[in-house]
C-alpha atoms as a PDB file:
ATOM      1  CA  UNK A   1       8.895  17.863  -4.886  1.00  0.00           C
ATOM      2  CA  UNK A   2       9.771  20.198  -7.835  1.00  0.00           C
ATOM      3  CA  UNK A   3       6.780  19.457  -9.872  1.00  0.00           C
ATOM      4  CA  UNK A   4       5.189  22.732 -11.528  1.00  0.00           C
ATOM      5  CA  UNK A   5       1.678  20.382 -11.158  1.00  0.00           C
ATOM      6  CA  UNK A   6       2.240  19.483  -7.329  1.00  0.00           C
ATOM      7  CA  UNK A   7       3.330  22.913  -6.119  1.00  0.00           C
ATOM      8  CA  UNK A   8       0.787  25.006  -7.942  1.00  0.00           C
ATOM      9  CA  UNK A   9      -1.632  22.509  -6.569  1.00  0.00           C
ATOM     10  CA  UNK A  10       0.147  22.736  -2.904  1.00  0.00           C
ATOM     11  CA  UNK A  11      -0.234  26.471  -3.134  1.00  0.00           C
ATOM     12  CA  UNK A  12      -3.768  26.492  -4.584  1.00  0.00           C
ATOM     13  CA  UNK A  13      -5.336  24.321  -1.504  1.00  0.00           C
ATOM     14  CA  UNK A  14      -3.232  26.005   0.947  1.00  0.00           C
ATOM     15  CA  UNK A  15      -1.358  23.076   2.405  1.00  0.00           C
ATOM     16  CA  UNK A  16       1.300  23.528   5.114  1.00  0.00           C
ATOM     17  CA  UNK A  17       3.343  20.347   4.164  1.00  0.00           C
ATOM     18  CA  UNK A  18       4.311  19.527   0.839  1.00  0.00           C
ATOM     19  CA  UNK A  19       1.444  17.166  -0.656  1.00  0.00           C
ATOM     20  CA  UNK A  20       4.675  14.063  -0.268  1.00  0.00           C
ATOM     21  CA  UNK A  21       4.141  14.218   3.101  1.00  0.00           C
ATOM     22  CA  UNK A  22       0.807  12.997   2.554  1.00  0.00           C
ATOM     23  CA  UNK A  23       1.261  10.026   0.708  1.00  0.00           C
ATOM     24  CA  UNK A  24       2.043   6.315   2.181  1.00  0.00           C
ATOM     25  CA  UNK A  25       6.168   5.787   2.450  1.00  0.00           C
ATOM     26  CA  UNK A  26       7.216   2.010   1.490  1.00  0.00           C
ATOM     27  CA  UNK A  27       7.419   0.643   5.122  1.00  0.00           C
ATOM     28  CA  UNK A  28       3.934   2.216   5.724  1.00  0.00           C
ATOM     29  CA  UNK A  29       2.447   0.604   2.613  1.00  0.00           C
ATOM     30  CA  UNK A  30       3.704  -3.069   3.186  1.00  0.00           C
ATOM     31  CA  UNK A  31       2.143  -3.103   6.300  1.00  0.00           C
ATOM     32  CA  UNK A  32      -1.347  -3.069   4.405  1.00  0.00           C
ATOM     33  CA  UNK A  33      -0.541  -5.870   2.083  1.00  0.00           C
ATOM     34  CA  UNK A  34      -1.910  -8.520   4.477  1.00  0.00           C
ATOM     35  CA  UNK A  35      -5.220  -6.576   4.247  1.00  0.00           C
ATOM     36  CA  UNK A  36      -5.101  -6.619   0.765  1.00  0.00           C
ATOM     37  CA  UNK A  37      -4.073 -10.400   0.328  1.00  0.00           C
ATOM     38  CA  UNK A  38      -6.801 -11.209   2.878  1.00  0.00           C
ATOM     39  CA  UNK A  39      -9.434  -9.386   1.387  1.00  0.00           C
ATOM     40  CA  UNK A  40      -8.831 -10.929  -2.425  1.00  0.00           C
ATOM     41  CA  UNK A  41      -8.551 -14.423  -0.906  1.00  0.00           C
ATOM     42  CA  UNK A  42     -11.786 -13.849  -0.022  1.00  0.00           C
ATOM     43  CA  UNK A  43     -13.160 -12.966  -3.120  1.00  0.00           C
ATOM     44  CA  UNK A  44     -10.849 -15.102  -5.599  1.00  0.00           C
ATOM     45  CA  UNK A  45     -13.299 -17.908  -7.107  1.00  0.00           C
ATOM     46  CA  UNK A  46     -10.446 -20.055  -8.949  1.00  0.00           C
ATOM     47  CA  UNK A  47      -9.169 -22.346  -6.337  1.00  0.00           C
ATOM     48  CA  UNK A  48      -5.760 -22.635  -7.922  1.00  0.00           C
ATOM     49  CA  UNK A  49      -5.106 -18.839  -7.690  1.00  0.00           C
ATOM     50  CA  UNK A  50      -6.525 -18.900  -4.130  1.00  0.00           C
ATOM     51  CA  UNK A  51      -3.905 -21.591  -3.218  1.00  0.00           C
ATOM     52  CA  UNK A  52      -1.380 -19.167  -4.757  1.00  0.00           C
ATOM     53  CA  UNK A  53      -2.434 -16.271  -2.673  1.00  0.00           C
ATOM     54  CA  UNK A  54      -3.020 -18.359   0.370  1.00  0.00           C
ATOM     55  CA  UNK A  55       0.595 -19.279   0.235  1.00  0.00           C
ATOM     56  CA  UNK A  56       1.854 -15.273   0.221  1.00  0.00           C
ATOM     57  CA  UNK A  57      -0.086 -14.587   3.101  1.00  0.00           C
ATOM     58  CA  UNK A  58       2.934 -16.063   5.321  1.00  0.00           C
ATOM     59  CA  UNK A  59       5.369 -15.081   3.525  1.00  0.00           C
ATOM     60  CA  UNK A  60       4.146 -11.214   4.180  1.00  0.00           C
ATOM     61  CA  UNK A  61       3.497 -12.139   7.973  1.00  0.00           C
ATOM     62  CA  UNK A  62       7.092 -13.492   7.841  1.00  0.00           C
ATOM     63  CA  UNK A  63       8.252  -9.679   6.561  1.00  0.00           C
ATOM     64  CA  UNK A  64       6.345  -8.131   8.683  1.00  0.00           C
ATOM     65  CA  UNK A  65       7.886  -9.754  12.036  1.00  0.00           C
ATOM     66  CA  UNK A  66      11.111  -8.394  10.818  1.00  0.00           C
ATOM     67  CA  UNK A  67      10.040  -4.843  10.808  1.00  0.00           C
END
């Protein structure tokens, strides 16, 4: 990470690793998208964009069982 921002901000809190090592890779992140579907089925009032969501939801478990 070659940033001027991210490494004088590395250096200023004193981290061992550079600060990309913190953040979520891809196949870490999809793994949270059935949370995130989940929770906004919940709180998604218009039925037709609940349907919509309702019908991802297997679609990501599908993805997931491939990992």
């Amino acid at each position: 990470m070659g940033y001027p921002f991210f490494l004088k901000t590395q250096q200023s809190l004193v981290y061992r690793l550079p600060l990309d090592s913190y953040m979520l890779k891809p196949i870490q992140r999809i793994t949270q998208y059935q949370l995130l579907l989940k929770e906004t089925i919940k709180y998604t009032r218009n039925e037709q964009e609940c349907l919509h969501l309702q019908e991802a939801l297997p679609v990501i478990f599908d993805i997931l069982s491939d990992l």
